[in-house]
N, C-alpha and C. Protein backbone atom coordinates (compact mmCIF):
# COMPACT_ATOMS: atom_id res chain seq x y z
N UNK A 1 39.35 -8.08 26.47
CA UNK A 1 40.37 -8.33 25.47
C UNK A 1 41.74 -8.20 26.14
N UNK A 2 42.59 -9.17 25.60
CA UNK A 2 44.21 -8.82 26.07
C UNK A 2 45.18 -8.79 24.95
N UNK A 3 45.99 -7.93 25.18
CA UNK A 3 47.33 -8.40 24.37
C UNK A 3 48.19 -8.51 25.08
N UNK A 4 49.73 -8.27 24.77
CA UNK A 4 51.19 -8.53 25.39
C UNK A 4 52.07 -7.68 24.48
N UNK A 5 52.65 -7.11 25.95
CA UNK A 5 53.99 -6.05 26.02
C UNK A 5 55.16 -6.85 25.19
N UNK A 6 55.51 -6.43 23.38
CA UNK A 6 56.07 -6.98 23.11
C UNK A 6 57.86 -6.38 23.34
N UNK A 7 57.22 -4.75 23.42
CA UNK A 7 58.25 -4.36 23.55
C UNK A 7 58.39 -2.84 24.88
N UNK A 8 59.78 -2.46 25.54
CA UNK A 8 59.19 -1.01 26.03
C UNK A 8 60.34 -0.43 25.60
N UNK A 9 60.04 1.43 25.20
CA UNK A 9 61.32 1.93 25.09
C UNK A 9 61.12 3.12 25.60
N UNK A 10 62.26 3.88 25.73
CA UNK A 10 62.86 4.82 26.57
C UNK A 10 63.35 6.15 25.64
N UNK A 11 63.39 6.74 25.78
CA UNK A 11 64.04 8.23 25.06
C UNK A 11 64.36 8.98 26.57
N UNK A 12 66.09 9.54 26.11
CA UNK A 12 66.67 10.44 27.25
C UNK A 12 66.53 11.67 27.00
N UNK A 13 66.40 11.83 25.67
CA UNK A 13 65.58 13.52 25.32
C UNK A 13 65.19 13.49 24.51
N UNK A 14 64.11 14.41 24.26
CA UNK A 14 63.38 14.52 23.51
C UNK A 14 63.90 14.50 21.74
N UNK A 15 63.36 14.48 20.67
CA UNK A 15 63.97 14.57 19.50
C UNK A 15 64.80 13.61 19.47
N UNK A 16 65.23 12.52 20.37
CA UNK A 16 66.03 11.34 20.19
C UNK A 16 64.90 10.03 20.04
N UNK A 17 66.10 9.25 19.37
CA UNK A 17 64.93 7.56 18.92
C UNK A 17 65.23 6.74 20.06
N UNK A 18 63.48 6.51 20.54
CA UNK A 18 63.75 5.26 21.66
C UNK A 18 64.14 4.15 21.95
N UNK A 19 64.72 3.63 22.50
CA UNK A 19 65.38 2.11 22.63
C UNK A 19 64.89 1.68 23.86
N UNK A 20 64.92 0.20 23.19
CA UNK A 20 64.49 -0.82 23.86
C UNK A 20 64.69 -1.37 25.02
N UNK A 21 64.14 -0.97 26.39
CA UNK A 21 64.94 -1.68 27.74
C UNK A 21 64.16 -3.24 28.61
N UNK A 22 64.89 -3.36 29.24
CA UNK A 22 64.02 -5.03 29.81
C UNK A 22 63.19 -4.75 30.34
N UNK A 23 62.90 -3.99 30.89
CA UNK A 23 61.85 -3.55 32.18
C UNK A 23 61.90 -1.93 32.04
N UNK A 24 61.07 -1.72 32.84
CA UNK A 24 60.52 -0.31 33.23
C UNK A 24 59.39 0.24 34.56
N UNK A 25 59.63 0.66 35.42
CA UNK A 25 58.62 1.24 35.94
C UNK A 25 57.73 2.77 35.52
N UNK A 26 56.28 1.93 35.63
CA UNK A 26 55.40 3.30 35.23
C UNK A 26 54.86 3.83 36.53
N UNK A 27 55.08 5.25 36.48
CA UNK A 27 55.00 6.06 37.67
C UNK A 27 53.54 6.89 37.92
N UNK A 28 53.00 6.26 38.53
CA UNK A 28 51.83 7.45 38.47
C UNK A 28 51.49 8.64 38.30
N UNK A 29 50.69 9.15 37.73
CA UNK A 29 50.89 10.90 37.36
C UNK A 29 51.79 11.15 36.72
N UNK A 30 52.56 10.33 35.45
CA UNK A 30 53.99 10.60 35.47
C UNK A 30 54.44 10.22 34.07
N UNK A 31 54.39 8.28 34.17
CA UNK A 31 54.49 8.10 33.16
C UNK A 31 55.51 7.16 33.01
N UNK A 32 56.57 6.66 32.06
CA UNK A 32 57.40 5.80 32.24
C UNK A 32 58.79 6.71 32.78
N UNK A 33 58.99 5.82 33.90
CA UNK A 33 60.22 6.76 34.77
C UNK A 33 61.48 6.56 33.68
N UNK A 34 62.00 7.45 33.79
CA UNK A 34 63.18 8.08 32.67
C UNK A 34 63.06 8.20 31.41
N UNK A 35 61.72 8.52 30.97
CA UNK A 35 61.70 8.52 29.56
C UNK A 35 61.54 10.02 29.66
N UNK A 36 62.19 10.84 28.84
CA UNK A 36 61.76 12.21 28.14
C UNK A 36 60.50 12.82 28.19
N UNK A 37 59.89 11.89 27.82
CA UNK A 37 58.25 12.48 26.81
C UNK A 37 57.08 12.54 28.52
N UNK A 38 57.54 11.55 29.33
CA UNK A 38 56.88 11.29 30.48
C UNK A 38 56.59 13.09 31.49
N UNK A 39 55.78 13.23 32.31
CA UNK A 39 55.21 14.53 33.26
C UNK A 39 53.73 14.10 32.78
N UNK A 40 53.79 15.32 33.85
CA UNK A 40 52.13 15.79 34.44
C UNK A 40 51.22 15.81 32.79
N UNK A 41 51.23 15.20 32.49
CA UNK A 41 49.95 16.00 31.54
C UNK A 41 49.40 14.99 30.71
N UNK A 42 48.80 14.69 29.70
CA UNK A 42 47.58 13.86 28.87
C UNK A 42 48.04 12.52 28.30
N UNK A 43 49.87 13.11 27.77
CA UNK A 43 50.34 12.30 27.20
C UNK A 43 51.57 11.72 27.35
N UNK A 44 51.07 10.85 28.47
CA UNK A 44 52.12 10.34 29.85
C UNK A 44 53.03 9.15 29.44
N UNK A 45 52.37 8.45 28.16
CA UNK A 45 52.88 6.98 27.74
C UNK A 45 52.33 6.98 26.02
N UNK A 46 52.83 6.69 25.49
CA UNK A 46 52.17 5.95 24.18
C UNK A 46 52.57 4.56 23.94
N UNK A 47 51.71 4.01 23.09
CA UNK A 47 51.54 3.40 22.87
C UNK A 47 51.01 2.55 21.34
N UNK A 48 51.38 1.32 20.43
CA UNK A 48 51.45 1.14 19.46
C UNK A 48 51.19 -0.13 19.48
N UNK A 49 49.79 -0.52 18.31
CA UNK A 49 50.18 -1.67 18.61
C UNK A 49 50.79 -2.59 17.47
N UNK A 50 51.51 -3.96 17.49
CA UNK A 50 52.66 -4.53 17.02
C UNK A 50 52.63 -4.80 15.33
N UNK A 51 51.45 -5.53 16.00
CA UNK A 51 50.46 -5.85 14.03
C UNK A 51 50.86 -4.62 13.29
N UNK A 52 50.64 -3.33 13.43
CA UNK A 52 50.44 -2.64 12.54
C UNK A 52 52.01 -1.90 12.27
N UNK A 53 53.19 -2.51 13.21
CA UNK A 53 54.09 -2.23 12.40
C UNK A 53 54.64 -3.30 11.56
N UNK A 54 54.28 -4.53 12.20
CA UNK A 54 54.37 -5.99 11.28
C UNK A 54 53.93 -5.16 9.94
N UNK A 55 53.03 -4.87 9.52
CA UNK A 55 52.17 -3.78 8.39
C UNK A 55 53.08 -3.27 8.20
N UNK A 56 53.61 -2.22 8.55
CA UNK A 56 54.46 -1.56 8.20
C UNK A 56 55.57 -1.93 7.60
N UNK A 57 56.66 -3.06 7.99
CA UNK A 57 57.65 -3.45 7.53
C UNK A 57 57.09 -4.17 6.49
N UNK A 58 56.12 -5.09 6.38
CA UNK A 58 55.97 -6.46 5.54
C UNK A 58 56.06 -5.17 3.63
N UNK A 59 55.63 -3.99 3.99
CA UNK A 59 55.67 -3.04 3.12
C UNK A 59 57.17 -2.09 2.61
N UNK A 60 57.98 -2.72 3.58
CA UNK A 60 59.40 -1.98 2.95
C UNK A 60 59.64 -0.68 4.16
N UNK A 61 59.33 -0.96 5.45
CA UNK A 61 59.15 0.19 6.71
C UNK A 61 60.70 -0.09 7.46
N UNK A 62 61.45 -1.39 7.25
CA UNK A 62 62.38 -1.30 8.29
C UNK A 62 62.45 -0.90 9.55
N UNK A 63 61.58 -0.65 10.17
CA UNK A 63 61.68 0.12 11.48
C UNK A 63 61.92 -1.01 12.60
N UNK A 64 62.65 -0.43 13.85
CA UNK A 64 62.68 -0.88 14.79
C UNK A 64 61.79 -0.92 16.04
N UNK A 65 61.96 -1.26 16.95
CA UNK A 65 61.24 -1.09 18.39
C UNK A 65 61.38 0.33 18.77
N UNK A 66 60.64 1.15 18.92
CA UNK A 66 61.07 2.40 19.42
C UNK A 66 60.99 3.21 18.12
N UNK A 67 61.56 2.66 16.94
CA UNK A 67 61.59 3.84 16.01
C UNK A 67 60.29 5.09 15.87
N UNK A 68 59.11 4.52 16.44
CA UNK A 68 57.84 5.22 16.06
C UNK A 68 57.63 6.25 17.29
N UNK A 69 58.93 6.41 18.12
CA UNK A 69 58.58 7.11 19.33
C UNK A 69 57.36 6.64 20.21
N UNK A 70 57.12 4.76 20.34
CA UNK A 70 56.43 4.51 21.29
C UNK A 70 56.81 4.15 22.32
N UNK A 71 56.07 3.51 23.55
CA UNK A 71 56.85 3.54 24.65
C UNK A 71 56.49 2.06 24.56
N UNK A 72 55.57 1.99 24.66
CA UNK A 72 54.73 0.27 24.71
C UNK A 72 54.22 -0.10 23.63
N UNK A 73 54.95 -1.45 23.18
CA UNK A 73 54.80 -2.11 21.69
C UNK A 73 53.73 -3.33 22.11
N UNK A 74 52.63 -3.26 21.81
CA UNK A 74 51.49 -4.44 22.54
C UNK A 74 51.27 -5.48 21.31
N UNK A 75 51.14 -6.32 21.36
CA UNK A 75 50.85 -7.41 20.31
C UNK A 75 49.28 -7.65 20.75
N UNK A 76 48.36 -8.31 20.60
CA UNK A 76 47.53 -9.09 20.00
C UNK A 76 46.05 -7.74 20.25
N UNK A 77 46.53 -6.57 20.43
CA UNK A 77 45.19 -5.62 20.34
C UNK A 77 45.03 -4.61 19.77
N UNK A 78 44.43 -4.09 18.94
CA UNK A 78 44.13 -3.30 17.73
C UNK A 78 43.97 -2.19 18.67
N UNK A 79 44.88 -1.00 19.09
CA UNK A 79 45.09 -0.55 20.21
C UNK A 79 44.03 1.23 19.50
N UNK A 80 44.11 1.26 18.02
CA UNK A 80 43.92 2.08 18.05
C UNK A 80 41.73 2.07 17.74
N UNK A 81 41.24 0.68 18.32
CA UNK A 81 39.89 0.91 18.09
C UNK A 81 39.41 1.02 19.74
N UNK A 82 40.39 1.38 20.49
CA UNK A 82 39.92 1.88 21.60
C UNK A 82 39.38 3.16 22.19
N UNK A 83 38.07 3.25 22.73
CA UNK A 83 37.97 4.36 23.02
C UNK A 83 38.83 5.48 23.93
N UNK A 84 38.03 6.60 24.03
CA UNK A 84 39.67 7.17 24.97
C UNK A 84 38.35 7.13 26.51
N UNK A 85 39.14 7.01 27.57
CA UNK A 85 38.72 6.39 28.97
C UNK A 85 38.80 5.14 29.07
N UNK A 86 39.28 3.96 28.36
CA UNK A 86 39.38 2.56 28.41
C UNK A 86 40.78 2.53 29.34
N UNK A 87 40.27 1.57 30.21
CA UNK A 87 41.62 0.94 30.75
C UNK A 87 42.13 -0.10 30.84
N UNK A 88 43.77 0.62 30.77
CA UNK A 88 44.35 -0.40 30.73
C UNK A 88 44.93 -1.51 31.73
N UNK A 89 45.11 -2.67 32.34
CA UNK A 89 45.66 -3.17 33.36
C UNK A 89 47.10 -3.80 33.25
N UNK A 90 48.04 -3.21 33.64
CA UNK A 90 49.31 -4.30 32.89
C UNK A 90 50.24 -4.37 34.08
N UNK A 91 49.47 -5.68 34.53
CA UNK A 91 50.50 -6.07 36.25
C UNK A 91 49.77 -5.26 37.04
N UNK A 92 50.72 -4.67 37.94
CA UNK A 92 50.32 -3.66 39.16
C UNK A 92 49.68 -2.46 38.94
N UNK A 93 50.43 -1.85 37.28
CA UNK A 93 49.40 -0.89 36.74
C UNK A 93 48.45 -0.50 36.19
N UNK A 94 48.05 0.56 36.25
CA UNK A 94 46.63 1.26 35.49
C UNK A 94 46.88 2.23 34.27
N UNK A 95 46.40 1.96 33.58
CA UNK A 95 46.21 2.92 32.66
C UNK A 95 45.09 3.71 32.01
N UNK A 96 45.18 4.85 31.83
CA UNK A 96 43.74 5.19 30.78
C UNK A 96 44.27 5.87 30.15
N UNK A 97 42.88 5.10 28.26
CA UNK A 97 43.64 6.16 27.57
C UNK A 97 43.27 7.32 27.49
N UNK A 98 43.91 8.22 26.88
CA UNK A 98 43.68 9.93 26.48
C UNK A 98 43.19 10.67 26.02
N UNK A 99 43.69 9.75 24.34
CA UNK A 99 43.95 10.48 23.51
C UNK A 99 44.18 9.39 22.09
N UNK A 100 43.74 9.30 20.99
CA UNK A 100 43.70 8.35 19.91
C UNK A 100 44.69 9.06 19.13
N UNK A 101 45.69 8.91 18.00
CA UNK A 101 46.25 9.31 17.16
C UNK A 101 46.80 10.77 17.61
N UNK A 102 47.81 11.07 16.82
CA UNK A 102 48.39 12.82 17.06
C UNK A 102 48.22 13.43 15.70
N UNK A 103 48.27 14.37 16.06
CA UNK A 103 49.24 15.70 14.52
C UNK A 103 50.38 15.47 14.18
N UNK A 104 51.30 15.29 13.62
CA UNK A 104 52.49 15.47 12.89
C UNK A 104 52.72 17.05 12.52
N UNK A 105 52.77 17.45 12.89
CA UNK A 105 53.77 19.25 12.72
C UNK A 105 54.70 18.86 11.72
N UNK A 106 55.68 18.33 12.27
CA UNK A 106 57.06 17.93 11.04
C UNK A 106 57.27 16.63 11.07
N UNK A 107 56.89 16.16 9.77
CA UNK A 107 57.65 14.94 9.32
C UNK A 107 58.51 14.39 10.08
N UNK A 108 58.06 13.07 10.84
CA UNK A 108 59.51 12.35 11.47
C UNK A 108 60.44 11.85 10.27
N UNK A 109 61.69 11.10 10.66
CA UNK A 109 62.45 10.82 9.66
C UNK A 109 62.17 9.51 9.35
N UNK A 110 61.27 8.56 9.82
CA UNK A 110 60.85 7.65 8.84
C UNK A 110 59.90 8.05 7.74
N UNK A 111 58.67 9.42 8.27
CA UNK A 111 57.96 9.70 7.09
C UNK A 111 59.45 10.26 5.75
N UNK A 112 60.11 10.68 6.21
CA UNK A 112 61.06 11.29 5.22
C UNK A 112 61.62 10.18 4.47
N UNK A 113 61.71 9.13 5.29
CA UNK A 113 62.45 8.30 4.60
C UNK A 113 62.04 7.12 3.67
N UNK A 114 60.38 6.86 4.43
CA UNK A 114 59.21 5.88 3.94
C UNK A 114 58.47 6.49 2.93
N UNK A 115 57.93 7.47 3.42
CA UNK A 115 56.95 8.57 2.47
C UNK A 115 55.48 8.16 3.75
N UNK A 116 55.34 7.68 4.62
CA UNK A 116 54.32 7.33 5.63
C UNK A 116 55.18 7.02 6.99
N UNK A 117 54.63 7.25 8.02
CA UNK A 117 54.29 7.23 9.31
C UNK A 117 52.76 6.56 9.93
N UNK A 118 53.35 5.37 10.76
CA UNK A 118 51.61 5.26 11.17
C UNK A 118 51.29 5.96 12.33
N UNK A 119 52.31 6.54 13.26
CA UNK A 119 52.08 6.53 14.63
C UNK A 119 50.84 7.49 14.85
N UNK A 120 50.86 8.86 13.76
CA UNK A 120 49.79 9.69 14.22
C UNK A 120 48.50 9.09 13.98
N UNK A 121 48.14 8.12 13.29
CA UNK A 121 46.99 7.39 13.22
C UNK A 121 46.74 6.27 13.67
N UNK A 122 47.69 5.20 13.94
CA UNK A 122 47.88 4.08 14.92
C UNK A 122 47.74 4.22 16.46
N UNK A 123 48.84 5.63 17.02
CA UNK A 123 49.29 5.25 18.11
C UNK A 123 48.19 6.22 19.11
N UNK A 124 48.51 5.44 20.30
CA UNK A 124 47.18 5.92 21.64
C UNK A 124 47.93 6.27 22.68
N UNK A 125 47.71 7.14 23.18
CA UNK A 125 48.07 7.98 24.92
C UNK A 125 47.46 7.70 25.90
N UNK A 126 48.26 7.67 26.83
CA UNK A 126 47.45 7.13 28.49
C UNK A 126 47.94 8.23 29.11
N UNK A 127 47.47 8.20 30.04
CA UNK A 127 48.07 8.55 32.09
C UNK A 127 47.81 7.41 32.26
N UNK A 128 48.73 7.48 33.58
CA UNK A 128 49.20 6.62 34.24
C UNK A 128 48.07 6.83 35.65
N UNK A 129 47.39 5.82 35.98
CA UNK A 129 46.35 5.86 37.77
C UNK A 129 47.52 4.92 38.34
N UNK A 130 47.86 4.06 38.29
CA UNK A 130 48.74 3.54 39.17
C UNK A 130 49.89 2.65 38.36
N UNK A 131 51.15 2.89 39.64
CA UNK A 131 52.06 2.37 38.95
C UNK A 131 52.65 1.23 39.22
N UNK A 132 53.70 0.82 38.54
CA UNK A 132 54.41 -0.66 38.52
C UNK A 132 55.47 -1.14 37.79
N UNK A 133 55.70 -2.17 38.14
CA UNK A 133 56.92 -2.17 37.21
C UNK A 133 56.63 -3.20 36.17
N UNK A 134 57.00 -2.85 34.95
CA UNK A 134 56.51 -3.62 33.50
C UNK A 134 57.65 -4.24 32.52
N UNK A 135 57.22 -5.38 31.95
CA UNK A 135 58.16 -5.68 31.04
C UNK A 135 57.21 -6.69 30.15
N UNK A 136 58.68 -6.79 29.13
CA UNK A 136 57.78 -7.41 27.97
C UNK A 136 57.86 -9.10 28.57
N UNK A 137 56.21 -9.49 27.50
CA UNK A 137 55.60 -10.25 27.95
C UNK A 137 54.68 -10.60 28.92
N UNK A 138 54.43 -9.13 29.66
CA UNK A 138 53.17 -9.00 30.08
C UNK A 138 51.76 -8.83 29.59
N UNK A 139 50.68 -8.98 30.26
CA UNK A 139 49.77 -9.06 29.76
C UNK A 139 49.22 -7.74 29.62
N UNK A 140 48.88 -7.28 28.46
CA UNK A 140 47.54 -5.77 28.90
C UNK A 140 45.83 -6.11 28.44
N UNK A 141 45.38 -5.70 29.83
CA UNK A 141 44.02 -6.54 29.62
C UNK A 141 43.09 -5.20 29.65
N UNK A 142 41.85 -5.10 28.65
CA UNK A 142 41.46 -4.01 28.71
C UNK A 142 40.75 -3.69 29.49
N UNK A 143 40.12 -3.29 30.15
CA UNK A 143 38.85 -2.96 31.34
C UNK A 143 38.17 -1.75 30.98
N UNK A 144 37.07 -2.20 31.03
CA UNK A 144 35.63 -0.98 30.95
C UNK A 144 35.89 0.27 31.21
N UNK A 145 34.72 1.48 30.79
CA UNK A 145 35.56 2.46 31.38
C UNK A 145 34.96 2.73 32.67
């Protein structure tokens, strides 16, 4: 299966909303270089996929690229019926995922503002196996685990 990088975004600290840049390199062990949320550990990248904020807005969501605190906005793959060890290929890089959906502790400010959030049930976590440099309109193709 493939989809495409519709979008990538960035956060410079944490508790801030991500925005949208042209490109990006993903760093191995690491994650997307200069994003906040990126280091050593499980949940190196997220990820969302596009349809389901199309869903979201077609419902009165307004949200932007980034608003959901993802890093990678993928279009044509239902990102969250993936198992976790699936990888990902996008260009030079690797990905695997993690981790399916999160906890919500506190209400982000679209749940405050929507009355819903999809990300803790939509969105998926990788590490990073190898890195590269990415932008939208690339392909992400899934590979076995």
């Amino acid at each position: 299966m493939e989809g495409k990088i519709v979008a990538i975004c960035l956060s410079e600290a944490k508790g801030t909303p991500k925005k949208p840049t042209p490109q990006a390199r993903l760093v191995e062990g690491h994650g997307l270089d200069s994003d906040a949320h990126a280091g050593p550990w499980h949940r190196q990248v997220s990820l969302l996929s596009f349809q389901k904020v199309r869903e979201f807005n077609a419902k009165g969501g307004e949200v932007k690229h980034g608003d959901f605190g993802e890093n990678l906005l993928v279009d044509g793959l239902d990102l969250r019926t993936l198992p976790v060890g699936t990888r990902l290929a996008i260009g030079p890089a690797l990905l695997e995922v993690t981790q399916i959906g999160k906890e919500c502790h506190s209400h982000c400010q679209i749940f405050h503002r929507v009355g819903d959030c999809i990300m803790p049930r939509e969105g998926i976590f990788a590490r990073v196996l190898t890195g590269g440099e990415v932008k939208p309109g690339d392909l992400v193709r899934t590979l076995s685990q």
